[in-house]
Protein backbone atom coordinates (compact mmCIF):
# COMPACT_ATOMS: atom_id res chain seq x y z
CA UNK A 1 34.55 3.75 -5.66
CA UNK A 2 34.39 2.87 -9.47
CA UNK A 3 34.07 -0.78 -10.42
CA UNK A 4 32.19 -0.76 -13.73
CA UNK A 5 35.11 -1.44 -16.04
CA UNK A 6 33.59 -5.22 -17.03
CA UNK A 7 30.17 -4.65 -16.00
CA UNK A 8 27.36 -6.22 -18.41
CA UNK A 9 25.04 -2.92 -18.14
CA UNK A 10 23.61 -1.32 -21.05
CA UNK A 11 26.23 1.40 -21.92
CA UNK A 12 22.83 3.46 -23.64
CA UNK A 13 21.10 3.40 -19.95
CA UNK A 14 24.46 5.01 -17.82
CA UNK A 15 24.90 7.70 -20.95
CA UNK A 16 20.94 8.58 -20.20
CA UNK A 17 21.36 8.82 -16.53
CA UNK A 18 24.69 10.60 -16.89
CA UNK A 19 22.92 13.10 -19.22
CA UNK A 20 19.29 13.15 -17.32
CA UNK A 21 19.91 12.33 -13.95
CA UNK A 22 16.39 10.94 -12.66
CA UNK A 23 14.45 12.34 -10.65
CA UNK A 24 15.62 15.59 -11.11
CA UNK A 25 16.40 17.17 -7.54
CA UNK A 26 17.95 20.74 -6.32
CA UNK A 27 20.03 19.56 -3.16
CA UNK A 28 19.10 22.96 -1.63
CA UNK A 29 15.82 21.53 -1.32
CA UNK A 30 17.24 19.56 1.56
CA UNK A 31 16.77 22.43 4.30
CA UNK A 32 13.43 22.65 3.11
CA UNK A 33 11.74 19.45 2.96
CA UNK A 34 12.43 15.32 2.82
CA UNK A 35 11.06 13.74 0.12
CA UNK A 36 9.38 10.65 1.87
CA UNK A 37 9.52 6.86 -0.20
CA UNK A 38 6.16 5.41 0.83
CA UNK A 39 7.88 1.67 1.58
CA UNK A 40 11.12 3.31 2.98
CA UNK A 41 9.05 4.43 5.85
CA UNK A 42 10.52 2.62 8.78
CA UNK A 43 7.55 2.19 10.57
CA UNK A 44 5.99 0.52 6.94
CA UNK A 45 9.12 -1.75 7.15
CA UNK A 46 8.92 -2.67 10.97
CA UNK A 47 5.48 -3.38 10.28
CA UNK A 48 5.22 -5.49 7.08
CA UNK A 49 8.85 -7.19 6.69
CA UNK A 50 9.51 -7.50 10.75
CA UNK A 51 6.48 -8.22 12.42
CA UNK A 52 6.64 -5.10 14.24
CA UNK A 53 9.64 -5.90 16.25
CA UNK A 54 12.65 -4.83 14.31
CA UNK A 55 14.64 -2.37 16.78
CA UNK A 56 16.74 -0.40 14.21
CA UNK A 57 19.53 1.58 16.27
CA UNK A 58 20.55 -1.83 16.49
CA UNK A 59 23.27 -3.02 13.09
CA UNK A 60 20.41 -2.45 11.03
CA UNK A 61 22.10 -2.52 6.82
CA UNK A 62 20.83 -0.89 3.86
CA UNK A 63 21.50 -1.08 0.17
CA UNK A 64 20.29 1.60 -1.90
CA UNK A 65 20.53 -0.75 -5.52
CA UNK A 66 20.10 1.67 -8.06
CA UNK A 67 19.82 4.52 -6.05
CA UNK A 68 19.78 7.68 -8.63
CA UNK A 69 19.74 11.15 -7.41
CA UNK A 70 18.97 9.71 -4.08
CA UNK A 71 15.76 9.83 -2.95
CA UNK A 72 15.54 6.45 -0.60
CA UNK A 73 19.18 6.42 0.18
CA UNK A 74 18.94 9.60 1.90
CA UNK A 75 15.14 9.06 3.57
CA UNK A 76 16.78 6.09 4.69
CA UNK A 77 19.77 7.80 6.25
CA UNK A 78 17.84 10.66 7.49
CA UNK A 79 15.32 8.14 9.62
CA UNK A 80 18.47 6.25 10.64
CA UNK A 81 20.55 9.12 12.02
CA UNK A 82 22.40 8.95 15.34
CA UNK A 83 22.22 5.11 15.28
CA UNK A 84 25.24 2.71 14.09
CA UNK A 85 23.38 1.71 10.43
CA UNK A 86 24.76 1.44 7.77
CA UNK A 87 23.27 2.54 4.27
CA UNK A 88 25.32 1.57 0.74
CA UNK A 89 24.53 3.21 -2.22
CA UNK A 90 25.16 1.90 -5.65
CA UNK A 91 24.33 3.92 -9.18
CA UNK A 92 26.29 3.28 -12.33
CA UNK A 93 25.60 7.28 -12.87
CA UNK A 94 28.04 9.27 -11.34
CA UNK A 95 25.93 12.80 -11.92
CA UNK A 96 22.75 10.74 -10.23
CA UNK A 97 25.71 10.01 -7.27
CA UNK A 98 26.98 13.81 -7.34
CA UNK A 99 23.56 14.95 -6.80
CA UNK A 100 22.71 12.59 -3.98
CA UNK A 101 26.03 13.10 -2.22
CA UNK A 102 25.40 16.77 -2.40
CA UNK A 103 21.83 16.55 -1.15
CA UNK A 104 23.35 14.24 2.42
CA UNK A 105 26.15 16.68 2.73
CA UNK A 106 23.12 19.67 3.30
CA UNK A 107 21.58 17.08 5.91
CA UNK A 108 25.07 16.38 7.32
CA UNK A 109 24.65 12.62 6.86
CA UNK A 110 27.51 10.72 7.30
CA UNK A 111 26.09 6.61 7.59
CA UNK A 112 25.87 6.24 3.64
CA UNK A 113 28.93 4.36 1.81
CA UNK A 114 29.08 5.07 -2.14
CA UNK A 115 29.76 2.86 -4.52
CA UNK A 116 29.74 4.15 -8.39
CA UNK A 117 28.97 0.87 -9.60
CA UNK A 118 25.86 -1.26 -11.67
CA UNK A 119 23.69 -3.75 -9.37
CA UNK A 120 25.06 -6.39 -11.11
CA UNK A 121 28.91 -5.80 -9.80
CA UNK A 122 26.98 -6.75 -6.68
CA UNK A 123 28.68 -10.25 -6.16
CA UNK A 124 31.94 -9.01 -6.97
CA UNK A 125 32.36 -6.23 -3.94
CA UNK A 126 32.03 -8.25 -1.08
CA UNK A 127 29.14 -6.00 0.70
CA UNK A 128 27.80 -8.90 3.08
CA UNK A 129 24.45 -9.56 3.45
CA UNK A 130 21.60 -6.51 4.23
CA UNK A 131 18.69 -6.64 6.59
CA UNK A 132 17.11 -4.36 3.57
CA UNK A 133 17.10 -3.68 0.00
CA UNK A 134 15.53 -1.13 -1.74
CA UNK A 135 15.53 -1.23 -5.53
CA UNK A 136 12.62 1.17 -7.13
CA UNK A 137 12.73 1.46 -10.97
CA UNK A 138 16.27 0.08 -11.47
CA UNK A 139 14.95 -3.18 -12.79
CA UNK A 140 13.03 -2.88 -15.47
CA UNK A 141 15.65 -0.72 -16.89
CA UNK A 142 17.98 -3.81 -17.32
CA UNK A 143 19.05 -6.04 -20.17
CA UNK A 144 18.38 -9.26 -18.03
CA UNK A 145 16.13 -8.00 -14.72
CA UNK A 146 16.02 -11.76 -13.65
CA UNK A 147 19.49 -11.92 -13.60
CA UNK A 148 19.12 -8.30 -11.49
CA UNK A 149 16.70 -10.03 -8.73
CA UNK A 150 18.53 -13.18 -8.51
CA UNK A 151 21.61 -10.64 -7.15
CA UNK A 152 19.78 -8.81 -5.17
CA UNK A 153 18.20 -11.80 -3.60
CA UNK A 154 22.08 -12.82 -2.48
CA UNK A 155 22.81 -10.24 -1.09
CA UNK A 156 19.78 -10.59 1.37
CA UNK A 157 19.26 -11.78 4.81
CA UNK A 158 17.18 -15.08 5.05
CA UNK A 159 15.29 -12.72 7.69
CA UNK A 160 15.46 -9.17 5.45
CA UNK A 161 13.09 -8.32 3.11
CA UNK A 162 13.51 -5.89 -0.49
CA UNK A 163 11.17 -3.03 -1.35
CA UNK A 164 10.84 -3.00 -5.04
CA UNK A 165 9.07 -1.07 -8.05
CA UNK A 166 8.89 -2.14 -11.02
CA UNK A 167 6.30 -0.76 -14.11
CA UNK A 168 2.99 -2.31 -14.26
CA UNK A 169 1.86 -2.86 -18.23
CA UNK A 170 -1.32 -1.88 -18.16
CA UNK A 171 -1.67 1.10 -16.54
CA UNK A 172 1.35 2.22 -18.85
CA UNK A 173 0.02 1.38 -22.43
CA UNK A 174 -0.51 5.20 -23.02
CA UNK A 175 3.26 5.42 -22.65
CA UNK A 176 4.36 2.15 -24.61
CA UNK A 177 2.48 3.87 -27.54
CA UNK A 178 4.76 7.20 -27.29
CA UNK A 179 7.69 5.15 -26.76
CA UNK A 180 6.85 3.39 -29.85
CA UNK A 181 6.20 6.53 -31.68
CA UNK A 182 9.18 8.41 -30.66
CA UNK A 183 11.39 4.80 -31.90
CA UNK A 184 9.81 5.48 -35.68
CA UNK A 185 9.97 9.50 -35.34
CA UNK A 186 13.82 9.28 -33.34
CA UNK A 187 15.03 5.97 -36.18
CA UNK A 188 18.82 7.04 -36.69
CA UNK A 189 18.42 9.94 -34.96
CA UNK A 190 21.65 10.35 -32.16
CA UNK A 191 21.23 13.71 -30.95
CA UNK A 192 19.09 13.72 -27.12
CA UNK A 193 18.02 17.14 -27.63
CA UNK A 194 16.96 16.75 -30.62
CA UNK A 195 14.90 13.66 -29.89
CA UNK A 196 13.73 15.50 -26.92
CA UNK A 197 12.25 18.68 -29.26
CA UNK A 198 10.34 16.10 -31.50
CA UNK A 199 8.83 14.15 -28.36
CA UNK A 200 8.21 17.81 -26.90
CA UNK A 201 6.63 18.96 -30.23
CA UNK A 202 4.17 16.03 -30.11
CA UNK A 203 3.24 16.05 -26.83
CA UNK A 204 2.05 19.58 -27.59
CA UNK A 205 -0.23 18.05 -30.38
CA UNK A 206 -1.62 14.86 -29.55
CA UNK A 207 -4.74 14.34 -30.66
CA UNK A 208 -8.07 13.97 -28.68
CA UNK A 209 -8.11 10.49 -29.22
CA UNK A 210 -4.56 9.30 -28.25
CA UNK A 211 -4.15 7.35 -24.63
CA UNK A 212 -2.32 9.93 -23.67
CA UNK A 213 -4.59 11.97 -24.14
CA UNK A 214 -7.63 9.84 -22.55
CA UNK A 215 -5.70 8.59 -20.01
CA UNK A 216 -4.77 11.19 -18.26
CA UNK A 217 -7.90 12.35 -16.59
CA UNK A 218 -7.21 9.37 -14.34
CA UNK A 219 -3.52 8.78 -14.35
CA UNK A 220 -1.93 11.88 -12.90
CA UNK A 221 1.43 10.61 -14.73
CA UNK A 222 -0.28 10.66 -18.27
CA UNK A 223 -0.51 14.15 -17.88
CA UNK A 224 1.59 15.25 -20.62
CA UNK A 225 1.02 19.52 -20.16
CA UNK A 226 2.43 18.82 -16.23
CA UNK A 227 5.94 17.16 -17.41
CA UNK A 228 8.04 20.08 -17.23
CA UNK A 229 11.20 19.00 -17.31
CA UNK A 230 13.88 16.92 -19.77
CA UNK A 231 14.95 14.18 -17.19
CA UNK A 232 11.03 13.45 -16.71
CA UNK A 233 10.42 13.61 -20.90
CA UNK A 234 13.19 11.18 -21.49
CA UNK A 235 12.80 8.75 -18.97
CA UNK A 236 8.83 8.49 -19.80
CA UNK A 237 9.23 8.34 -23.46
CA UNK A 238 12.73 7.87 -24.90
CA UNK A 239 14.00 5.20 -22.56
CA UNK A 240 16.51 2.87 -24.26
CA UNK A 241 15.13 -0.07 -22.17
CA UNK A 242 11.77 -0.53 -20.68
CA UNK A 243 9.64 -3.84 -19.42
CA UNK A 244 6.64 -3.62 -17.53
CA UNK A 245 4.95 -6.29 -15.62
CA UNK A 246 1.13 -7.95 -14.94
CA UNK A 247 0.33 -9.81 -11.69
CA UNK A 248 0.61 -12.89 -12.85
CA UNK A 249 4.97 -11.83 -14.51
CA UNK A 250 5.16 -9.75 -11.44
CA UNK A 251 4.94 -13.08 -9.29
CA UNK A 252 6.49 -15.52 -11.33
CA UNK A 253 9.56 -12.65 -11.58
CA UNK A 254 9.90 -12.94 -7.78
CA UNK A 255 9.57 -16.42 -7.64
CA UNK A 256 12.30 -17.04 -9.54
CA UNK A 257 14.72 -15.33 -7.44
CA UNK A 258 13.58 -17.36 -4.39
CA UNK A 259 11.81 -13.90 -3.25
CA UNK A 260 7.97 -14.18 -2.52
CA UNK A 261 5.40 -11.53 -2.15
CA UNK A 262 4.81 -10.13 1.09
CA UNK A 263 2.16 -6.79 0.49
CA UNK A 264 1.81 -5.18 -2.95
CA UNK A 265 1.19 -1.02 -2.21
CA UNK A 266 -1.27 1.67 -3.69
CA UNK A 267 0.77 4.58 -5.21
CA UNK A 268 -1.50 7.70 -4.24
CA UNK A 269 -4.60 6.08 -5.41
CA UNK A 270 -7.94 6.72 -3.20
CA UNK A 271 -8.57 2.60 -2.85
CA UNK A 272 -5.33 3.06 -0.65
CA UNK A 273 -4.46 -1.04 0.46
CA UNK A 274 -7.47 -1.94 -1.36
CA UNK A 275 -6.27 -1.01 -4.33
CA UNK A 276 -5.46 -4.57 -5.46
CA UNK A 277 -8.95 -6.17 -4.05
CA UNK A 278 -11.93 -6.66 -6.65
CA UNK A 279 -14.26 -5.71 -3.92
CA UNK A 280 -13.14 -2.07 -4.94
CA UNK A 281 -14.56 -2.36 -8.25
CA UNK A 282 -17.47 -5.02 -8.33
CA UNK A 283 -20.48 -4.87 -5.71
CA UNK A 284 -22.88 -7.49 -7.07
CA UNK A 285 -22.43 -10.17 -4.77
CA UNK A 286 -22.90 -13.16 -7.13
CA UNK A 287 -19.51 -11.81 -9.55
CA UNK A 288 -17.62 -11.35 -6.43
CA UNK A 289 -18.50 -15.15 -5.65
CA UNK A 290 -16.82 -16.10 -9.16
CA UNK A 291 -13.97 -14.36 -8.25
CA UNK A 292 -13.42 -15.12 -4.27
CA UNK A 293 -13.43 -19.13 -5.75
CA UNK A 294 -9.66 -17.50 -7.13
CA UNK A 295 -6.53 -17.99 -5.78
CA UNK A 296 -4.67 -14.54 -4.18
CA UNK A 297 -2.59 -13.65 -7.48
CA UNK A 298 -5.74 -14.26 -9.75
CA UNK A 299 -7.62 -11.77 -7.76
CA UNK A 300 -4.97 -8.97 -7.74
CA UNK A 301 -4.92 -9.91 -11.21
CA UNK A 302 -8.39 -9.36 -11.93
CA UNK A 303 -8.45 -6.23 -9.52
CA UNK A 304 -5.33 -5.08 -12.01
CA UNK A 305 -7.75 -5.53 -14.92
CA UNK A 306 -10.91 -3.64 -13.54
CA UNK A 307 -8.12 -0.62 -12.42
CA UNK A 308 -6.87 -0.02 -16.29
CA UNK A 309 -4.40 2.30 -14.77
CA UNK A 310 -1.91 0.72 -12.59
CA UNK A 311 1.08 2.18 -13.96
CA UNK A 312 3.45 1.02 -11.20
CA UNK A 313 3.83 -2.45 -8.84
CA UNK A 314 5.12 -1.42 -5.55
CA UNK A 315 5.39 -4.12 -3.37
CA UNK A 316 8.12 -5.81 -0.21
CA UNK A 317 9.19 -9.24 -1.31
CA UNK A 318 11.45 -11.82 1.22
CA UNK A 319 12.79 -15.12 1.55
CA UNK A 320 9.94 -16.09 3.69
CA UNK A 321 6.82 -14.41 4.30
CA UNK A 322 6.22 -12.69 7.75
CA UNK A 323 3.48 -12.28 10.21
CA UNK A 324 1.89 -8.93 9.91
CA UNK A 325 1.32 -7.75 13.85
CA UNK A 326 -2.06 -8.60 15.25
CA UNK A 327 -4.23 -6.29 17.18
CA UNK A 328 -5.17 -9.14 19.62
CA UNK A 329 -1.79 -8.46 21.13
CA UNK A 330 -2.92 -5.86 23.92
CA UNK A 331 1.06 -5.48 24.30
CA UNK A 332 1.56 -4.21 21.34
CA UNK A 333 1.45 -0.44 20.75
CA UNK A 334 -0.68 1.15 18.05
CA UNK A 335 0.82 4.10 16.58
CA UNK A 336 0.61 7.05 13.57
CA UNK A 337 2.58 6.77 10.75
CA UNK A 338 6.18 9.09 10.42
CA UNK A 339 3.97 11.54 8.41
CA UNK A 340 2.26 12.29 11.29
CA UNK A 341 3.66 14.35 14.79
CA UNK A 342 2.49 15.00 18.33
CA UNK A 343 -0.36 17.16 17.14
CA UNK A 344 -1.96 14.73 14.61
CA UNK A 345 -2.82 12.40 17.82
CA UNK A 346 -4.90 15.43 19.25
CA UNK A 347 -6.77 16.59 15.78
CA UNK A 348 -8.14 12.88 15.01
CA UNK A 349 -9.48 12.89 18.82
CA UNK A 350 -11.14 16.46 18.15
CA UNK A 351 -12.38 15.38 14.73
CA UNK A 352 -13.89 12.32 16.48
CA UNK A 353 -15.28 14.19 19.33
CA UNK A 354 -16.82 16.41 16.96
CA UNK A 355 -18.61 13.75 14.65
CA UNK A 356 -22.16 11.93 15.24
CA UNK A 357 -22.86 8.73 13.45
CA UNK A 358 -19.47 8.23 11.15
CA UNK A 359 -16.55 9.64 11.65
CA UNK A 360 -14.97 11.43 8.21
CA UNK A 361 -11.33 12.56 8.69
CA UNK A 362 -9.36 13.95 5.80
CA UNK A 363 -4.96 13.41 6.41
CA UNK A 364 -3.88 16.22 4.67
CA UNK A 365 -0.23 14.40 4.29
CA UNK A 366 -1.50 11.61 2.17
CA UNK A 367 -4.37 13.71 0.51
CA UNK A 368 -6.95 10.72 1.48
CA UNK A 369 -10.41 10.61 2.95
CA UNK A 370 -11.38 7.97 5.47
CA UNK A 371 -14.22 7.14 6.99
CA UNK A 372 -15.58 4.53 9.97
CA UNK A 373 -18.35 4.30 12.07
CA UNK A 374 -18.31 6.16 15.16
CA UNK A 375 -18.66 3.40 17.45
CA UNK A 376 -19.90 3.80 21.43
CA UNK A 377 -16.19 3.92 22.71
CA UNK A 378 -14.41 5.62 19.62
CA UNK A 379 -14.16 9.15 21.45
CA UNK A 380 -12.43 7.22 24.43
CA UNK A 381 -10.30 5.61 22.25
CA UNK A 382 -9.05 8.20 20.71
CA UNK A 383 -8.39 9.74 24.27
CA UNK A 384 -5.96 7.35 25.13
CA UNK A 385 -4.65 6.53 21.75
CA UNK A 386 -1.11 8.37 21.70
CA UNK A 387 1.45 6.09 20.20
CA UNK A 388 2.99 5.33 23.64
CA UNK A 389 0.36 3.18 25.15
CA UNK A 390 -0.40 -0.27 24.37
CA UNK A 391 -3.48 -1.39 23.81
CA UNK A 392 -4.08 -2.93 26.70
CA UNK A 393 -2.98 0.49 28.20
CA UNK A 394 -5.58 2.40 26.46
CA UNK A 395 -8.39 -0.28 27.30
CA UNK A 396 -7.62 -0.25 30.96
CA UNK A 397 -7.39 3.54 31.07
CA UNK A 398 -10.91 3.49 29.12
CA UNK A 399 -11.88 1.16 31.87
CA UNK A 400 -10.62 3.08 34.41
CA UNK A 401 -12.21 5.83 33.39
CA UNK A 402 -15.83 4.54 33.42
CA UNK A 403 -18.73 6.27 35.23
CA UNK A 404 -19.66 3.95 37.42
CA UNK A 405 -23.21 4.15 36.37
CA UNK A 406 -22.79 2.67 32.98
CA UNK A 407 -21.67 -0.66 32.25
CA UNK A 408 -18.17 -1.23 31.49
CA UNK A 409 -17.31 -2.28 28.45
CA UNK A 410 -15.26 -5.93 27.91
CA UNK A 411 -11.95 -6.13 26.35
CA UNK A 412 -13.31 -8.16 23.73
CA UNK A 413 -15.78 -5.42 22.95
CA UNK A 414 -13.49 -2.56 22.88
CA UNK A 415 -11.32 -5.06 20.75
CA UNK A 416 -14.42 -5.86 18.02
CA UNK A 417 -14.93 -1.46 17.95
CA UNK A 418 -10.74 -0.58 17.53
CA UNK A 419 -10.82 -3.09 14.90
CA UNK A 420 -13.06 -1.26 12.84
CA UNK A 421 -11.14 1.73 13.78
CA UNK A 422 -7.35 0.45 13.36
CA UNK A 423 -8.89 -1.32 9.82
CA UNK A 424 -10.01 2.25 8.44
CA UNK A 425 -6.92 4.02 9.43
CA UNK A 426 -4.71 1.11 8.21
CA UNK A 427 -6.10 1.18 4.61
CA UNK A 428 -3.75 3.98 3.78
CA UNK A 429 -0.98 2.84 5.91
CA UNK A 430 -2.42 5.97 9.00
CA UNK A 431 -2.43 3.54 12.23
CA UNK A 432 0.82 0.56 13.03
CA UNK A 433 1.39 -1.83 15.99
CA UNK A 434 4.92 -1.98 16.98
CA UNK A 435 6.70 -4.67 19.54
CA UNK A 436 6.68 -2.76 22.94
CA UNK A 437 10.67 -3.45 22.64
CA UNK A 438 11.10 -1.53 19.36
CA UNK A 439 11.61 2.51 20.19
CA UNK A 440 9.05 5.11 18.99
CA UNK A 441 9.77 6.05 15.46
CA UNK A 442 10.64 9.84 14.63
CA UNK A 443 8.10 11.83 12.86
CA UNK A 444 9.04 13.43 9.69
CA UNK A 445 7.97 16.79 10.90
CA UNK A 446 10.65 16.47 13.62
CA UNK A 447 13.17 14.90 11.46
CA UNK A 448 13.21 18.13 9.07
CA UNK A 449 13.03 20.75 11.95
CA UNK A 450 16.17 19.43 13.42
CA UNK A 451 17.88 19.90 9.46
CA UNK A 452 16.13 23.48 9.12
CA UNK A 453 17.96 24.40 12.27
CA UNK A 454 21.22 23.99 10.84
CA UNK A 455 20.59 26.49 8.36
CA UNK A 456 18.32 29.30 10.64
CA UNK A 457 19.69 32.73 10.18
């Protein structure tokens, strides 16, 4: 479907994407691997935006705004496979949609509806409403990205929630200044290519002292040698239309769509959840004082500060904001995140078993160190912990299991010890209490085997 005739998108944006289809992906790729979107995870959704108790294999909807070569659109449809969900895609570019319709034909996906179309025909299709939107780096690209929100926001469920990214401005300065460059070195210049060889030629020669330069021994994305490719060149540094946002615009930009904040996300930064708390940054006790008298946003905002390189807000906005599950509901059942399979439950017990006085485990998925305190009941914990039992499940086999010459433990102290535990885990999004109701989630290990074994020899 084409509908773009009388669409108010910037013509210069679709002629990029049409040219430069972003990111750049080989659909063959598919039998290999699935690219995972950190808040498309829908055991991050279930557990943020639905209080742990959204059952999707039940008319679960999902709109894909601005969904480019199809990264999200087809995580999404991969995780939602064999259930009766539903998963629109919308891109004004049709060689972004080419790419991504080739990449769910190799996964034999057939639960995504494409639409060739901007965000902002939105109103005019008559899509209904969507338990989820995802719209990452679409709006910042746009002429009007209030306007963009707004549309998005009506086309939401009162009870749905919309995982957005959007640039942050301060981590990005280094590439404002290119951009700003490559406007006075490109003026009047038409030719892509041609821009592209300039941008390519200074790259090559930037000076010790640029941003660039400085910047990228802590912003992997700064990192000009790594950028191999045109599609990641042009969208960087010759993008027609850029904004970026601070805490403070980031919140007031939601707010005006009738959205609010629900969790702002770490994009493969060691802080992990914390990467948005001054505590990260400041230990003197009487500063962090000053800044606890803050409201929330302040404090992200001064946490954004201290950072200097958050290039990118990543964050689940709603109509209303949620309760995040608590771990004082025993029923509930504490699980691993999709990254993780069958095995991953049996290493972290090992690893435990193994350690004395703290516990240090490395997830080679995320590429992030952890650490806790190995307290008296940790080993027996970890036992039990197998994301099919509830808590209470695991405390009463821990109970069970008691020599009867040692005192058992209380619930409330096995409690106080897996909250240390679940907090550690949780930082980087590792450990997640689901309803009881809501079915086990499917690893991502075991979603790609069963693709692989369409294509064995």
């Amino acid at each position: 479907m084409n509908v773009m005739e009388h669409t108010p998108y910037l013509p210069q944006v679709r002629e990029q994407y049409e040219n430069f289809p972003y990111p750049l992906r080989n659909p063959d790729d598919e039998k290999k691997r699935l690219y995972p979107t950190t808040i498309e995870c829908l055991d991050c959704i279930n557990y943020y935006c639905f209080s742990g108790k959204r059952d999707f294999t039940k008319d679960f909807r999902a709109l894909s705004a601005g969904g480019g070569t199809g990264d999200a659109t087809i995580f999404l449809a991969e995780q939602l496979r064999d259930t009766n969900a539903e998963i629109v895609y919308i891109d004004i570019s049709a060689a972004s949609m080419e790419i991504a319709k080739q990449r769910a034909a190799v996964r034999h996906l057939n639960n995504i509806k494409w639409i060739q179309a901007s965000l902002l025909d939105i109103p005019s299709l008559d899509l209904g409403v969507f338990d989820y939107i995802n719209c990452s780096g679409v709006l910042h690209h746009l002429a009007d990205p209030d306007a963009g929100l707004a549309i998005l926001s009506n086309a939401l469920k009162d009870n749905g929630a919309i995982g957005i990214m959007v640039y942050a401005q301060y981590g990005r300065t280094a590439v404002y200044q290119i951009q700003e460059l490559m406007r006075i070195m490109t003026r009047g210049e038409p030719d892509k290519h041609k821009k592209l060889a300039i941008c390519r030629s200074v790259l090559k020669q930037l000076p010790s002292t640029n941003w660039l330069r400085i910047s990228a021994h802590y912003n992997p994305i700064m990192k000009a040698p790594t950028i191999s490719d045109d599609f990641e060149i042009y969208d960087l540094f010759l993008h027609s239309q850029d904004r970026a946002y601070t805490i403070h615009q980031l919140y007031d930009f939601v707010e005006k769509a009738g959205l609010q904040t629900i969790q702002l996300f770490p994009q493969n930064d060691p802080e992990g959840m914390r990467l948005y708390d001054p505590s990260s940054y400041l230990k003197d006790s009487g500063t962090l004082d000053v800044i606890r008298h803050l409201d929330a946003r302040s404090q992200q905002a001064v946490a954004e500060l201290l950072h200097g390189m958050i290039a990118k807000h990543v964050f689940y906005a709603a109509k209303s904001i949620p309760t995040f599950p608590k771990l004082e509901n025993l029923d509930y059942i504490p699980f691993l995140d999709i990254l993780s399979n069958r095995e991953s439950y049996l290493s972290l017990y090992e690893v435990v078993c193994k350690s004395t006085e703290r516990v240090s485990i490395f997830n080679e998925q995320t590429q992030k160190r952890l650490s806790f305190v190995k307290t008296p009941h940790a080993e027996a914990i970890f036992k039990y912990l197998d994301g099919k039992r509830s808590t209470k499940e695991i405390f009463d086999a821990i109970l069970a299991s008691a020599s009867a010459q040692k005192t058992r433990p209380s619930y409330p102290r096995l409690l106080e010890e897996f909250k240390l535990i679940f907090d550690a885990l949780s930082v980087h999004n590792w450990l997640f209490l689901r309803d009881p109701k809501v079915h086990p989630f499917t690893s991502i290990p075991d979603m790609q085997k069963r693709v692989a074994q369409l294509y064995m020899d």
